[in-house]
C-alpha atoms as a PDB file:
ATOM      1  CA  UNK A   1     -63.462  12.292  98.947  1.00  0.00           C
ATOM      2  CA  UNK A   2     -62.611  15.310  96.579  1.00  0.00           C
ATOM      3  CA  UNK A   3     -58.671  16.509  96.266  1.00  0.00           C
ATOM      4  CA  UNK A   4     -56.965  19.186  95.209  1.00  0.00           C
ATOM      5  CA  UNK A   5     -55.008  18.620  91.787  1.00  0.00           C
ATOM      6  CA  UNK A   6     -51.236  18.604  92.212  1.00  0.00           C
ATOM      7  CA  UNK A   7     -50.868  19.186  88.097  1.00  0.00           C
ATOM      8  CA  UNK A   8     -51.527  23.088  88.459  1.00  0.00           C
ATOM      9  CA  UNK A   9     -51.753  23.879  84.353  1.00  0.00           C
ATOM     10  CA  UNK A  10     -49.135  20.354  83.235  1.00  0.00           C
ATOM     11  CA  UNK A  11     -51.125  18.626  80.946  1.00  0.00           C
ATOM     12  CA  UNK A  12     -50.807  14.526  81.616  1.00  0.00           C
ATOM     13  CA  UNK A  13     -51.312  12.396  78.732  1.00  0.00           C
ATOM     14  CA  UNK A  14     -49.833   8.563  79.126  1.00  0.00           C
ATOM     15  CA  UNK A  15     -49.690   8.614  75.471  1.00  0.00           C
ATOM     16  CA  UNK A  16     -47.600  11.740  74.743  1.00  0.00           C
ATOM     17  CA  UNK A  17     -45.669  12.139  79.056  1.00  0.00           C
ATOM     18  CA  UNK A  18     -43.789  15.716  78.963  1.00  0.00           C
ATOM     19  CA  UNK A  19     -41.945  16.995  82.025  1.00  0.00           C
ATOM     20  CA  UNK A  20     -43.647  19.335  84.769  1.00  0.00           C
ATOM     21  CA  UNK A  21     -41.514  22.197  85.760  1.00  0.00           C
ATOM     22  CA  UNK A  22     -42.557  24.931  87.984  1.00  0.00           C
ATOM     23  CA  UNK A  23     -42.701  29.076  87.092  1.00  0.00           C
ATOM     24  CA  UNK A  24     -39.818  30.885  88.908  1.00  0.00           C
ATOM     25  CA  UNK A  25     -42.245  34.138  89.059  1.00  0.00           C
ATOM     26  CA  UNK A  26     -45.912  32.643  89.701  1.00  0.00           C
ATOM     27  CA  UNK A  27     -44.540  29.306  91.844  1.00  0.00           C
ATOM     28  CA  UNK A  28     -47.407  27.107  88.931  1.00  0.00           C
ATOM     29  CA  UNK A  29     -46.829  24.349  87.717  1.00  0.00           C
ATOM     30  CA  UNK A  30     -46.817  23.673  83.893  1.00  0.00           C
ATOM     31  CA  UNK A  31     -45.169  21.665  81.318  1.00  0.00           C
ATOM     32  CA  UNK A  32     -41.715  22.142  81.039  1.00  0.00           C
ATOM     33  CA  UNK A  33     -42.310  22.738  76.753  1.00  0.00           C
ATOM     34  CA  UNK A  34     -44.243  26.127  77.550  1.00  0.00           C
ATOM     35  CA  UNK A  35     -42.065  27.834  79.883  1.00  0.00           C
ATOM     36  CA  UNK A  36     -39.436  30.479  78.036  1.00  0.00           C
ATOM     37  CA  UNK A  37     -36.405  31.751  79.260  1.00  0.00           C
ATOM     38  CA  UNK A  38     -36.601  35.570  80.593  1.00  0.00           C
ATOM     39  CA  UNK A  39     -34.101  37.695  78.330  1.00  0.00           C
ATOM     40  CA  UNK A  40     -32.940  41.325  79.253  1.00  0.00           C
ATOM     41  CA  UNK A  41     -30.642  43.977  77.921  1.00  0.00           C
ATOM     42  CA  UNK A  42     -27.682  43.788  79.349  1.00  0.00           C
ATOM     43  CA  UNK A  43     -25.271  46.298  77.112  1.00  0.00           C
ATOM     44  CA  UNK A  44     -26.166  46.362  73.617  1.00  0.00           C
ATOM     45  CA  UNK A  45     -27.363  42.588  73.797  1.00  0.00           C
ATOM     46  CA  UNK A  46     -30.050  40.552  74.823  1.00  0.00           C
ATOM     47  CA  UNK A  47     -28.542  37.849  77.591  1.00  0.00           C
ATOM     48  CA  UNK A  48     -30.357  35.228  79.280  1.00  0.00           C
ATOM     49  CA  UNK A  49     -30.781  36.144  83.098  1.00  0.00           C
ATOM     50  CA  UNK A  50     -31.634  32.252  83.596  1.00  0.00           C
ATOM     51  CA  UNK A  51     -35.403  32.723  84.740  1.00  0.00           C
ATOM     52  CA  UNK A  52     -37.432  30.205  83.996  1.00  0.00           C
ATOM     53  CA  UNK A  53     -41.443  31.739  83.531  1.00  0.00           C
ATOM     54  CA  UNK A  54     -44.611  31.236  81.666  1.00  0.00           C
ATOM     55  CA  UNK A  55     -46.423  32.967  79.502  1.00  0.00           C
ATOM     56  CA  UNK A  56     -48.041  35.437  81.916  1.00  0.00           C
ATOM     57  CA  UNK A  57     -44.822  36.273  83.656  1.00  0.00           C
ATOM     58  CA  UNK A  58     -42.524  36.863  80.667  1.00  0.00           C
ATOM     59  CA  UNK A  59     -41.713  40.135  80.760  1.00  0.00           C
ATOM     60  CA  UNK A  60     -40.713  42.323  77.686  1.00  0.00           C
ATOM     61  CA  UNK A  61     -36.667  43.318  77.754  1.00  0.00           C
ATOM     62  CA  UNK A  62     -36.545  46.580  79.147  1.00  0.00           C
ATOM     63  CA  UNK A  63     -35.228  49.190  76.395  1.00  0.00           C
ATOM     64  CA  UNK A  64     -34.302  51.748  79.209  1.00  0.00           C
ATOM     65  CA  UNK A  65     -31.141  49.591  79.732  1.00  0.00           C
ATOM     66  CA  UNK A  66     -30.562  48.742  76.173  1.00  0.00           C
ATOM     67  CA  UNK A  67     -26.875  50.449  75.751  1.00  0.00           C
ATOM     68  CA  UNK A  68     -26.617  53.421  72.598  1.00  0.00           C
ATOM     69  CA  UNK A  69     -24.271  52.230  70.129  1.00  0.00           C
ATOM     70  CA  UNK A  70     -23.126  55.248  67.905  1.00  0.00           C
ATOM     71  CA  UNK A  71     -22.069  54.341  64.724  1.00  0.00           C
ATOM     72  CA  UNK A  72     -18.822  55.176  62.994  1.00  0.00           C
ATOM     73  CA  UNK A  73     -18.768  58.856  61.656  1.00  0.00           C
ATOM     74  CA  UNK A  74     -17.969  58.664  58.421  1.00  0.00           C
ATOM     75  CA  UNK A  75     -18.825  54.869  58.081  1.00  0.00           C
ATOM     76  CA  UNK A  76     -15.639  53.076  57.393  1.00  0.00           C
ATOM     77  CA  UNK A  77     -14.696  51.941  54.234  1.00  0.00           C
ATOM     78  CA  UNK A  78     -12.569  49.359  52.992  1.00  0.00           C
ATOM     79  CA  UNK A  79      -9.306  49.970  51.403  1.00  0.00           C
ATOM     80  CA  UNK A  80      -9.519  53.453  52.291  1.00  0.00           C
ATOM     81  CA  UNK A  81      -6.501  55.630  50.911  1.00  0.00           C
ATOM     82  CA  UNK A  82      -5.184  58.654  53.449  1.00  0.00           C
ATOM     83  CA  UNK A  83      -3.022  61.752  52.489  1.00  0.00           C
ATOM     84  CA  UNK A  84       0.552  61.371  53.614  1.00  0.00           C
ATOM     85  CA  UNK A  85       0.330  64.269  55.886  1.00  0.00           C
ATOM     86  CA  UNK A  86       3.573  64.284  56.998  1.00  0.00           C
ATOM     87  CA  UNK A  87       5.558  63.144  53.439  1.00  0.00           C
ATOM     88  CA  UNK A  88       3.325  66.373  52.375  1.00  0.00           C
ATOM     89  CA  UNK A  89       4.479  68.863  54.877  1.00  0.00           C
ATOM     90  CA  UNK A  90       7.868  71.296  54.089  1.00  0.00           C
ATOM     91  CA  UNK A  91       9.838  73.674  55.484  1.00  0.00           C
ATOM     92  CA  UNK A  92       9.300  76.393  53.486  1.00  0.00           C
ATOM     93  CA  UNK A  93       6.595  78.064  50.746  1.00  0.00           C
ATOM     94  CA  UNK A  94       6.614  77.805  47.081  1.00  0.00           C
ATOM     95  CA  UNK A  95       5.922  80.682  44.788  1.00  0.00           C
ATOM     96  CA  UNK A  96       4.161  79.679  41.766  1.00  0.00           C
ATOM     97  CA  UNK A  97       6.887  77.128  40.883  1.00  0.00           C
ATOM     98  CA  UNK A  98       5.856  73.646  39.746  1.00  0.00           C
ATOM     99  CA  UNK A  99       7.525  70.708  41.143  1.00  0.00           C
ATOM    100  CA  UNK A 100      10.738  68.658  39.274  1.00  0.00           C
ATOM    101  CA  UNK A 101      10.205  64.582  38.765  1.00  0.00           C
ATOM    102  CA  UNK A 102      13.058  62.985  40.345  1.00  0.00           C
ATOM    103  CA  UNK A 103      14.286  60.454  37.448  1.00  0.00           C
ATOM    104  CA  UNK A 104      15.578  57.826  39.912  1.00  0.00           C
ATOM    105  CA  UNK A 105      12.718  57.706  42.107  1.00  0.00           C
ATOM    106  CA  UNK A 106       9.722  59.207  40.669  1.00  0.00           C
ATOM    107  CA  UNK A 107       9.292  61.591  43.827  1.00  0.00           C
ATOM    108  CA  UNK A 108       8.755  65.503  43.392  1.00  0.00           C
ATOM    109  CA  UNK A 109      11.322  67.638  44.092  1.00  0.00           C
ATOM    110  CA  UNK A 110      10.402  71.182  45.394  1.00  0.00           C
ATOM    111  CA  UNK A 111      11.504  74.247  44.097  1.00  0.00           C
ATOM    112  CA  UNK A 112      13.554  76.395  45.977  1.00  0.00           C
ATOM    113  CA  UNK A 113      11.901  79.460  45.561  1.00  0.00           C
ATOM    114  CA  UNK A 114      10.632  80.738  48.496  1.00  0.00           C
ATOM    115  CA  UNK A 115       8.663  83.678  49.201  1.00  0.00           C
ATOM    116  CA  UNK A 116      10.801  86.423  51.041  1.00  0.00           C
ATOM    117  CA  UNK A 117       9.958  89.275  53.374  1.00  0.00           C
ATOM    118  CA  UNK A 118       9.842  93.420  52.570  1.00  0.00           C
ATOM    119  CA  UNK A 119      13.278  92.991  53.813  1.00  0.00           C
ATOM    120  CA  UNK A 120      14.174  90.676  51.140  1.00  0.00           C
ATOM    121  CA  UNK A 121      14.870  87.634  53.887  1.00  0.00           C
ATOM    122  CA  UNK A 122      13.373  84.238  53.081  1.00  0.00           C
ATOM    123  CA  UNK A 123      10.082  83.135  55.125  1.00  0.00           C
ATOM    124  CA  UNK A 124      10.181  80.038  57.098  1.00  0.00           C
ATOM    125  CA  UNK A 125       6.832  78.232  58.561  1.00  0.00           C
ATOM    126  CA  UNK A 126       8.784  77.295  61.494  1.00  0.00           C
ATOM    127  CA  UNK A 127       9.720  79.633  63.823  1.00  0.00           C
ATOM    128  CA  UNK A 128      13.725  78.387  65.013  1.00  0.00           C
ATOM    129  CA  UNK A 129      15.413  80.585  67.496  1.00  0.00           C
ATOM    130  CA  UNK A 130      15.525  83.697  68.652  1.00  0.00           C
ATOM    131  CA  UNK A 131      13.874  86.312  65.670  1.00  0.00           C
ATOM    132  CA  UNK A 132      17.181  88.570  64.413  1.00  0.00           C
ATOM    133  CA  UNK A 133      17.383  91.940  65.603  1.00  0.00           C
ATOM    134  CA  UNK A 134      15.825  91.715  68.759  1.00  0.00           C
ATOM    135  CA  UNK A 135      17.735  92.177  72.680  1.00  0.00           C
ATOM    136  CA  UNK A 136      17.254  90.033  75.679  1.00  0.00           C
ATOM    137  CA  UNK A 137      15.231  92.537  77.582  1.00  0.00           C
ATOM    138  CA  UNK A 138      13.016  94.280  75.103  1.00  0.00           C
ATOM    139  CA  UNK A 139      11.009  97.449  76.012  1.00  0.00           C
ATOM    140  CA  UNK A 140       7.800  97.979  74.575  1.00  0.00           C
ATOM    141  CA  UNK A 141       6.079 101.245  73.148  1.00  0.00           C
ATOM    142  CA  UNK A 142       5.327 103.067  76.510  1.00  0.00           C
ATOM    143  CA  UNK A 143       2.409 105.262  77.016  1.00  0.00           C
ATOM    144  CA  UNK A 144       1.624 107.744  79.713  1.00  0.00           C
ATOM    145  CA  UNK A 145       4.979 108.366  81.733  1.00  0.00           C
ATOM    146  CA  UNK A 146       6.898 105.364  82.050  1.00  0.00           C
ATOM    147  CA  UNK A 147       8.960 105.503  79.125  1.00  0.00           C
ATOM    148  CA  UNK A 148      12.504 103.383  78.997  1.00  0.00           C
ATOM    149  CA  UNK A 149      14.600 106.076  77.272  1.00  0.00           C
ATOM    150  CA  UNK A 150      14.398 109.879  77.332  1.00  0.00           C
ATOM    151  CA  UNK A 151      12.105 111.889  74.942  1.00  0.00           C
ATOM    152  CA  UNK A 152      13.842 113.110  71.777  1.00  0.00           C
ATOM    153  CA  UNK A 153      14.316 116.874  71.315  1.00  0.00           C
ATOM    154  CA  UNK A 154      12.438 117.227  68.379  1.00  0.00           C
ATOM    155  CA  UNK A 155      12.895 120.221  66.001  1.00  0.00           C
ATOM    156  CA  UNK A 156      10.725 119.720  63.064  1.00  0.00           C
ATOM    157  CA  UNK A 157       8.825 116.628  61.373  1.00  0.00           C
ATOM    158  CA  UNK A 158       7.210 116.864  57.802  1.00  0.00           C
ATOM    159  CA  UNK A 159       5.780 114.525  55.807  1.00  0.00           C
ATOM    160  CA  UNK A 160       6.412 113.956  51.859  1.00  0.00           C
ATOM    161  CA  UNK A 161       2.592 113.712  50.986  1.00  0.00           C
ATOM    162  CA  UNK A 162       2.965 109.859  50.178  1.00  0.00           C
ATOM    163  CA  UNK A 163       4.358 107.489  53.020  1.00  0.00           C
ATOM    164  CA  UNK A 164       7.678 108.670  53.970  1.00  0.00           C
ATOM    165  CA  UNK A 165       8.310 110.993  57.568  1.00  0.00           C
ATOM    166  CA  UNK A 166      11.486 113.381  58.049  1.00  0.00           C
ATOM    167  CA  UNK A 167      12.421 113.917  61.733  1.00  0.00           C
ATOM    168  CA  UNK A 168      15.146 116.268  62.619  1.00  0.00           C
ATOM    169  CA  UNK A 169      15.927 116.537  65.907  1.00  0.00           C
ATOM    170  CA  UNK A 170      17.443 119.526  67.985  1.00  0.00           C
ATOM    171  CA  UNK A 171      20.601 117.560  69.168  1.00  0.00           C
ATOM    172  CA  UNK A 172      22.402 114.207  68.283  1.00  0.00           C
ATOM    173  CA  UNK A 173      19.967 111.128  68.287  1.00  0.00           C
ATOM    174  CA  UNK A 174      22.259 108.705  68.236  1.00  0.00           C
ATOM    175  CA  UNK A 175      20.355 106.386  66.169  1.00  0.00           C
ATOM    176  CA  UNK A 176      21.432 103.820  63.099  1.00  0.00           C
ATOM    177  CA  UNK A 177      19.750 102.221  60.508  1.00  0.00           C
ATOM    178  CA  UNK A 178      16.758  99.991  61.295  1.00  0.00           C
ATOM    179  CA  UNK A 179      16.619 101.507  64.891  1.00  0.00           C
ATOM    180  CA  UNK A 180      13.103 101.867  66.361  1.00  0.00           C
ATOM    181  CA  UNK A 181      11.163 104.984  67.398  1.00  0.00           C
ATOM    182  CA  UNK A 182       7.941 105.397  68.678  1.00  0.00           C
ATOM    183  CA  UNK A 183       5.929 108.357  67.531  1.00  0.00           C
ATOM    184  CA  UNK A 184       2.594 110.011  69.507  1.00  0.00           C
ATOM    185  CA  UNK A 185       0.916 113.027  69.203  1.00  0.00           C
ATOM    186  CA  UNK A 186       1.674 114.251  65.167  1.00  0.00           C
ATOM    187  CA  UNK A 187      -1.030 115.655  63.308  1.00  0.00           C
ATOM    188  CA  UNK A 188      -1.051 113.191  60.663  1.00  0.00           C
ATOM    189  CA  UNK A 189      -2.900 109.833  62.424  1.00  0.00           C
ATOM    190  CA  UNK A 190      -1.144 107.470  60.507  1.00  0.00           C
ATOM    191  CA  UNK A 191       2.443 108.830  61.247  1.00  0.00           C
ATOM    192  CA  UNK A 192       2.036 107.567  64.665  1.00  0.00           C
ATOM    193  CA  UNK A 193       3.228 104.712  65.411  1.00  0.00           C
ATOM    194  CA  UNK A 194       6.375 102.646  65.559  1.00  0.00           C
ATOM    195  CA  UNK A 195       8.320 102.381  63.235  1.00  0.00           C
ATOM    196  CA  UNK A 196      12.188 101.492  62.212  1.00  0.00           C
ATOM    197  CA  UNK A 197      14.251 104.558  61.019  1.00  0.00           C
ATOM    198  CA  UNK A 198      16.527 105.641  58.308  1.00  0.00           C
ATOM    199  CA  UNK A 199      19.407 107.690  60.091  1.00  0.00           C
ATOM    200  CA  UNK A 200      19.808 110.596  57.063  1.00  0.00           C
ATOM    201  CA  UNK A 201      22.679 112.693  59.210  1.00  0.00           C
ATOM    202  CA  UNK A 202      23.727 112.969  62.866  1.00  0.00           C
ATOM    203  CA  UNK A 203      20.803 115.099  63.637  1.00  0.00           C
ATOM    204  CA  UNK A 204      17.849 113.820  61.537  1.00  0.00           C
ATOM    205  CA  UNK A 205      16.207 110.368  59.903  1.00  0.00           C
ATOM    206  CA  UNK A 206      12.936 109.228  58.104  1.00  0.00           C
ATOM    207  CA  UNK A 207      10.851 106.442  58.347  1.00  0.00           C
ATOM    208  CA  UNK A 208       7.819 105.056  56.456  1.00  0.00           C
ATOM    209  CA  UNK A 209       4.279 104.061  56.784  1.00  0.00           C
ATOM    210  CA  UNK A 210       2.080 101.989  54.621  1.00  0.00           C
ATOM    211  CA  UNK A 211      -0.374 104.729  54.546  1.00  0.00           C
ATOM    212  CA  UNK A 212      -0.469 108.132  52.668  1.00  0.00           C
ATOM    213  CA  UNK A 213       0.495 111.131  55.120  1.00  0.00           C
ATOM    214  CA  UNK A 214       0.065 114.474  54.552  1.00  0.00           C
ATOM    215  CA  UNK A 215       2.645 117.003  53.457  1.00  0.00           C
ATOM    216  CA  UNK A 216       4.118 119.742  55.303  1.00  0.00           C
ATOM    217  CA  UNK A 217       4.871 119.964  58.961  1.00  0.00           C
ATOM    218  CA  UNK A 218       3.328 117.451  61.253  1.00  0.00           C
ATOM    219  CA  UNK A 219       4.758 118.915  64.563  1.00  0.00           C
ATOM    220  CA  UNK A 220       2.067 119.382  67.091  1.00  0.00           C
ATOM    221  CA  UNK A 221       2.832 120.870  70.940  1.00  0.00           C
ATOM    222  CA  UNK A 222       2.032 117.109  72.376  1.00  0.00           C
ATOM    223  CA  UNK A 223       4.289 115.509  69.863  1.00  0.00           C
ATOM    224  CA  UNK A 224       6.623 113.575  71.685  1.00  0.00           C
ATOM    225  CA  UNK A 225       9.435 110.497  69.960  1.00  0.00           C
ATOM    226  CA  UNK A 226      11.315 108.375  71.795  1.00  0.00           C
ATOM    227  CA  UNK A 227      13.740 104.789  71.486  1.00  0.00           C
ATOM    228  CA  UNK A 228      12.331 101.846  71.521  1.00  0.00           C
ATOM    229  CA  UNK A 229      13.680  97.895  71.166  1.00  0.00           C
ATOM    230  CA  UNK A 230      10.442  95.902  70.951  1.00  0.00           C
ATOM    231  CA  UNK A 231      11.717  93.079  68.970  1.00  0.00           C
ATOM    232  CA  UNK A 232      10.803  92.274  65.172  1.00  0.00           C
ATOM    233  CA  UNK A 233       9.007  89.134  63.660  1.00  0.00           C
ATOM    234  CA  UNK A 234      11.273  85.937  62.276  1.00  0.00           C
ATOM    235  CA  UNK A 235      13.736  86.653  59.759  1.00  0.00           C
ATOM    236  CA  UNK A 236      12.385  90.531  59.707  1.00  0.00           C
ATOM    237  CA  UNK A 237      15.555  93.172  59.844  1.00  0.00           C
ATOM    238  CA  UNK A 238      12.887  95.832  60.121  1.00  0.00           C
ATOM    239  CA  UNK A 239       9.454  96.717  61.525  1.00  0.00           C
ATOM    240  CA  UNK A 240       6.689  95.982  59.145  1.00  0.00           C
ATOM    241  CA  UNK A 241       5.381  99.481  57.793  1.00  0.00           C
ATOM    242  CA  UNK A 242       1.854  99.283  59.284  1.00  0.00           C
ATOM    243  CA  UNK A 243      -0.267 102.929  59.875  1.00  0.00           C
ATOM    244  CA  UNK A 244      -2.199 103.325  63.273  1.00  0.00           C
END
């Protein structure tokens, strides 16, 4: 009477006995030596997911789930040496003046000479407090009709034919050195503007631009001046002389 082997693919040899063991995909039987543990990606490793399958069933890990691993940008080296960024930084701006050796402790010492503004103040990198000159409730250079303080009454304004504007007005103007004024409407572009003003006499005061302006009477019917307070840059006592 014929029977159905219960050795599935196990090799039996009394000689050399191994251990059966059965596939955990396939349900065959085999011997235990030529089954492999199923490995898959889990992160950037390969870790065993404790299957148990032959040669048929052993699947290759699946790169899909393989994690990226970017490397360092740079690549790191050892014994690297970084600029002391903040023994570097300091408070103010050298002109051309090499550094003095401390003899005690072999550190630089900084020159004091600092570059200064048209106004002959010294330049700071750090902006501290409240920039001198300004007010509390600033108006800036209207346009149109909404103007902060009432037009000027403007009898003549003439240029030098190099940078420098003479306004004389018609009454008073009430102004004092390093006041501001906003100008619109001369025939000269680059006198408009604003601008902080040299009072001359009760009834008349310059200012000047960066740019040439012509000579002779710049007075148009449109021209209009009035006050303004809009504030000046850190350590600045006047408006920087800029041309529109």
């Amino acid at each position: 009477m014929a029977y159905a082997s219960q050795a599935g693919r196990a090799r039996t040899s009394p000689k050399n006995p191994q251990a059966h063991a059965i596939c955990d995909r396939c349900g065959t039987r085999y011997n235990h030596v030529n089954l492999s543990w199923q490995h898959d990606w889990r992160g950037a490793t390969l870790q065993n997911t404790r299957i148990l399958v032959c040669r048929n069933c052993l699947d290759v890990p699946q790169e899909q789930q393989r994690a990226i691993v970017v490397p360092a940008d740079p690549t790191p080296i050892i014994q690297a040496r970084l600029e002391d960024f903040a023994g570097a930084e300091t408070d103010y701006r050298t002109a051309a003046a090499p550094p003095t050796i401390d003899p005690k402790t072999g550190l630089p010492v900084y020159s004091s000479v600092q570059i200064v503004t048209p106004a002959g103040q010294n330049m700071t990198t750090q902006p501290i407090g409240a920039p001198s000159g300004t007010t509390h409730s600033p108006s800036m250079p209207a346009f149109g009709e909404g103007k902060y303080f009432p037009l000027l009454t403007i009898l003549s304004i003439n240029g030098n034919g190099l940078n420098t504007v003479t306004v004389t007005c018609r009454t008073p103007h009430g102004l004092v050195n390093d006041n501001q004024v906003t100008i619109e409407g001369v025939a000269g572009s680059n006198a408009n503007g604003t601008y902080s003003v040299t009072a001359v006499t009760a009834t008349a005061f310059t200012y000047s631009s960066s740019k040439s302006i012509p000579s002779g009477s710049l007075l148009l019917g449109n021209t209009i001046v009035y006050r303004v307070s809009i504030g000046l840059p850190l350590n600045y006592s006047q408006q920087p002389q800029t041309g529109t």
